[in-house]
Protein backbone atom coordinates (compact mmCIF):
# COMPACT_ATOMS: atom_id res chain seq x y z
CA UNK A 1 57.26 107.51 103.99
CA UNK A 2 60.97 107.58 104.62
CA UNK A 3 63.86 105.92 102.59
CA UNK A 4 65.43 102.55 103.03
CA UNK A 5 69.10 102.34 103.18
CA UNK A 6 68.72 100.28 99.84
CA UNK A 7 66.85 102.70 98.24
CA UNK A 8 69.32 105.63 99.15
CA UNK A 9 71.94 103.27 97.67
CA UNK A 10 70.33 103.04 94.36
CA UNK A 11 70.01 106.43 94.37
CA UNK A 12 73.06 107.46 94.57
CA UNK A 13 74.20 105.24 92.35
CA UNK A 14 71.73 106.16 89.48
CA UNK A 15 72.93 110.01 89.66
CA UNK A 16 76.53 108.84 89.77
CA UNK A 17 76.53 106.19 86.94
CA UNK A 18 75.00 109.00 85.11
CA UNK A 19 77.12 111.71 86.03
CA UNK A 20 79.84 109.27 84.57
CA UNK A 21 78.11 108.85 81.46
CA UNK A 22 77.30 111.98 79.99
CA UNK A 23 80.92 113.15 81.34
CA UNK A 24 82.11 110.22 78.79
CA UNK A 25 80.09 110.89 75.40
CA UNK A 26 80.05 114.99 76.41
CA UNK A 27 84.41 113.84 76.03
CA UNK A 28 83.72 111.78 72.74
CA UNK A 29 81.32 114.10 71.10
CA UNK A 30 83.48 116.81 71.30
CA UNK A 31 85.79 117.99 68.28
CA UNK A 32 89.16 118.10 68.25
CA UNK A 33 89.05 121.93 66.84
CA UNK A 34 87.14 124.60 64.98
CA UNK A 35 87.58 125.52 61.17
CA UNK A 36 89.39 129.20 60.95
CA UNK A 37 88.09 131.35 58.47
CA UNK A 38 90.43 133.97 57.56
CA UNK A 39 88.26 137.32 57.23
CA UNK A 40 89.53 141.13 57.01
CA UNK A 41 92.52 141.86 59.66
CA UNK A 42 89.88 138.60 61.79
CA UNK A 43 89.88 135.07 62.15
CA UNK A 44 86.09 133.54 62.07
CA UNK A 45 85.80 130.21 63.88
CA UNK A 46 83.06 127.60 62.59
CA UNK A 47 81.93 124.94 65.19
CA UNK A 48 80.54 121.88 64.59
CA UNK A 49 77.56 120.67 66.06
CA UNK A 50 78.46 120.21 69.93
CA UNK A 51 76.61 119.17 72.70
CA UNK A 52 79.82 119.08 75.11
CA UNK A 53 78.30 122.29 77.11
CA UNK A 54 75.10 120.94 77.73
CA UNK A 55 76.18 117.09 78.60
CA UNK A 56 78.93 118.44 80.56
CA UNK A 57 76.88 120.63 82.80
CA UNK A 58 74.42 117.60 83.23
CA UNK A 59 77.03 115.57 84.41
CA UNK A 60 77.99 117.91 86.87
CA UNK A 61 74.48 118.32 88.29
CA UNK A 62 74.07 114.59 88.58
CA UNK A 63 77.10 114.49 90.13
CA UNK A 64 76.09 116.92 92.37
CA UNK A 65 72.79 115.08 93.02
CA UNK A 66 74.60 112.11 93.89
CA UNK A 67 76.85 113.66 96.57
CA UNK A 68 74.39 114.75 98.45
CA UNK A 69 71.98 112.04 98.43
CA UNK A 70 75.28 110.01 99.54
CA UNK A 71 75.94 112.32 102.26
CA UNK A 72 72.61 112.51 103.62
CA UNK A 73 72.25 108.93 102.93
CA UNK A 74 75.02 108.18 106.20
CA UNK A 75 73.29 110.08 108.74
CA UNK A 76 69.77 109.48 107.58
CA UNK A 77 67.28 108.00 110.00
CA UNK A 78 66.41 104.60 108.99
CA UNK A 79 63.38 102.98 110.35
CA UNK A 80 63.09 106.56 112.29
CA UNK A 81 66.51 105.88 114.13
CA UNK A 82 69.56 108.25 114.11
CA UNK A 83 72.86 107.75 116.00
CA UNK A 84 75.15 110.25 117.15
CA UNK A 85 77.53 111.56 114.89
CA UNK A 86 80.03 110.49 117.92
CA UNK A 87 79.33 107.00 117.02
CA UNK A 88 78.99 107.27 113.68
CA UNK A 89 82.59 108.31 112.90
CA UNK A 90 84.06 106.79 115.86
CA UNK A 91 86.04 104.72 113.70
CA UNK A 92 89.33 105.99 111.33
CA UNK A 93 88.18 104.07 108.52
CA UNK A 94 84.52 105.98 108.53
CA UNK A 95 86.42 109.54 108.94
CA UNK A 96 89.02 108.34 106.07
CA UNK A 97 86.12 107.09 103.45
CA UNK A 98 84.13 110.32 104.47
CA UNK A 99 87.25 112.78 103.61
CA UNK A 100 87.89 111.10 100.43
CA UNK A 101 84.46 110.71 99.22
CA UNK A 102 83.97 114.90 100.04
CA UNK A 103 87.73 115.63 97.77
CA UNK A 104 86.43 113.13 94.63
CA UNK A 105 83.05 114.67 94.90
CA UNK A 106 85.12 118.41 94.52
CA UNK A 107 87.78 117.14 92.08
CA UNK A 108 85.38 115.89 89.83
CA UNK A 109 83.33 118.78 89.85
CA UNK A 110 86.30 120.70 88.95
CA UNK A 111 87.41 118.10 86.14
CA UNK A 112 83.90 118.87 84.40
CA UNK A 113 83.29 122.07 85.11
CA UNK A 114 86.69 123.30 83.90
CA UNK A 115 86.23 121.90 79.86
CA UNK A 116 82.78 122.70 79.89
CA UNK A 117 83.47 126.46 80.56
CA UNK A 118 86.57 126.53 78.46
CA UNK A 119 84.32 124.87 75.71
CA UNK A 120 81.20 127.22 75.99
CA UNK A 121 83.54 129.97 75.99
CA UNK A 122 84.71 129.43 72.35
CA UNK A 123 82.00 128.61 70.96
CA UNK A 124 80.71 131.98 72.19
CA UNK A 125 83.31 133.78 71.03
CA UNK A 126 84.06 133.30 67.15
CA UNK A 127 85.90 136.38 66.03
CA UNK A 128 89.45 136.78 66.74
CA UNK A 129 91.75 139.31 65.72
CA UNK A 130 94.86 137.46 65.76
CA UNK A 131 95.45 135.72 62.19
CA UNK A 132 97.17 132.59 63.70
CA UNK A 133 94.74 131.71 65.80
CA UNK A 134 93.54 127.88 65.02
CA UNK A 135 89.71 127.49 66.92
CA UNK A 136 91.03 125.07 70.04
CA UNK A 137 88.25 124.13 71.51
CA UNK A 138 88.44 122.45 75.32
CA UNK A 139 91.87 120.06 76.43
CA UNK A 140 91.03 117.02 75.16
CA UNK A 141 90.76 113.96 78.35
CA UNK A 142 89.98 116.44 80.96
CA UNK A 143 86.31 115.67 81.33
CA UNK A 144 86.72 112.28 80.68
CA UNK A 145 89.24 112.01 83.80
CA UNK A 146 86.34 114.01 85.24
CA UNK A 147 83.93 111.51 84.49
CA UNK A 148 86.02 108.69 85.87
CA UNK A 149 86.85 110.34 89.53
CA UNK A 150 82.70 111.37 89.69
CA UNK A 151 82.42 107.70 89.47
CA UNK A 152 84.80 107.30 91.95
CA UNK A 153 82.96 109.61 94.46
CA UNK A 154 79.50 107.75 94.23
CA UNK A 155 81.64 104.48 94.65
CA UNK A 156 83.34 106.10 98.06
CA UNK A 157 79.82 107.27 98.84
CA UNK A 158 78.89 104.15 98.95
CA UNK A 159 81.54 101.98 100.74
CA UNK A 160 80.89 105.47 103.75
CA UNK A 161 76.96 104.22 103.47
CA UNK A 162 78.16 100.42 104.07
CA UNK A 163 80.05 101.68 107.18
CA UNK A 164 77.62 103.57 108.54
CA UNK A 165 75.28 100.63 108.55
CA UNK A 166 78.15 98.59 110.53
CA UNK A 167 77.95 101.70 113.14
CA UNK A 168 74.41 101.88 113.68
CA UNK A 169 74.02 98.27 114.19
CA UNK A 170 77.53 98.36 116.45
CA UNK A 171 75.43 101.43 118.22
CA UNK A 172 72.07 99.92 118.47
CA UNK A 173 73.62 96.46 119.86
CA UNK A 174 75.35 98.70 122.63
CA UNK A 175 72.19 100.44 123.31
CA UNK A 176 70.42 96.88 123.95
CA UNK A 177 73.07 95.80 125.98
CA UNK A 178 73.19 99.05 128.08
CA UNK A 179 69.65 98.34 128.81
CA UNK A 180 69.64 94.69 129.68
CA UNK A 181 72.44 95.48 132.10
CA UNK A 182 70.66 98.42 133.65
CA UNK A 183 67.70 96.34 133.77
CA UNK A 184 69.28 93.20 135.20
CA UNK A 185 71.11 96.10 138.08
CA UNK A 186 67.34 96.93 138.73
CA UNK A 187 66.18 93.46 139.14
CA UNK A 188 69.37 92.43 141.73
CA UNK A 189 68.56 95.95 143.77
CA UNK A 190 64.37 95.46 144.39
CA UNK A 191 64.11 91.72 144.62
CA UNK A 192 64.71 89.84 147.85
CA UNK A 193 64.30 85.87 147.26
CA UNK A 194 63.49 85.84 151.17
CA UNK A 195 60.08 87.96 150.82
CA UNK A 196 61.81 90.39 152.83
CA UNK A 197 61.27 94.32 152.66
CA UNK A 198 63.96 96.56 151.22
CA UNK A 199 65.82 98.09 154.14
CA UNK A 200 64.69 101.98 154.60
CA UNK A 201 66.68 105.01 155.70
């Protein structure tokens, strides 16, 4: 059983409304800084709870889900039809969406993956040996912005899905009309209103 153009739609949407979601409590759940505890020549930084690392590399898995259920969501074969990729990006406006929907889809990978390293990193390493060092933990708004543009992908996704429904009907009407026409040609060549044979060579 194959997918509807509605259902790949919804799809996409689900894994990039939640991309954007855990990229925006991952951003509020996660403290502004450690607590430095001044040992012996070392600085020991205490944590609190945080589930940044974890919600952040969700996010960028749904996120990653979603782009590629919206790119193979404009080729797919509905109702076991594919068009050429010739007519499905014969338009500026298809190649434009397309581009920008592929550099969101990176840039907010990068915007979440970037803090959620960063953050893991500190919280796996807790002894320092410089004595002014004050337990940063990620930038604070990075993943958030990631969030946002992630949502921005699916949403480009999405308007690239509407146009590629306005090519394959564009294609599928020129298809008809092809054949009607080559039909018709047919029709005007073999019939003779006179009941008279076709001339022979």
């Amino acid at each position: 059983m194959g997918f509807s153009m509605k259902q790949m739609a919804l799809i996409t949407s689900f894994f990039g409304l939640a991309s954007f979601v855990l990229g925006v409590i991952a951003e509020n759940k996660k403290p502004a800084a450690g607590t430095a505890i001044k040992g012996k020549d070392v600085v020991i930084c205490k944590y609190p709870s945080d589930p940044t690392v974890v919600l952040g590399y969700l996010s960028v898995a749904f996120l990653i889900v979603s782009t590629i259920f919206g790119y193979i969501s404009i080729s797919y074969p509905y109702n076991k039809k594919s068009i050429p990729y010739s007519a499905l990006f014969h338009t500026k406006t298809m190649v434009v969406f397309f581009n920008i929907a592929w550099l969101t889809s990176g840039l907010a990978a990068a915007l979440l993956l970037w803090p959620t390293i960063t953050e893991q990193l500190h919280l796996s390493r807790k002894v320092h040996r410089d004595l002014d060092y004050t337990c940063p933990t990620a930038k604070t708004g990075v993943m958030g912005g990631g969030a946002f543009v992630s949502l921005d992908s699916c949403l480009f996704w999405l308007v690239c899905l509407m146009l590629a429904d306005n090519a394959r009907e564009d294609y599928f009407d020129e298809v008809e009309e092809s054949g009607k026409v080559d039909s018709t040609r047919v029709i005007n060549v073999d019939y003779d209103p006179h009941g008279a044979a076709p001339a022979r060579l």
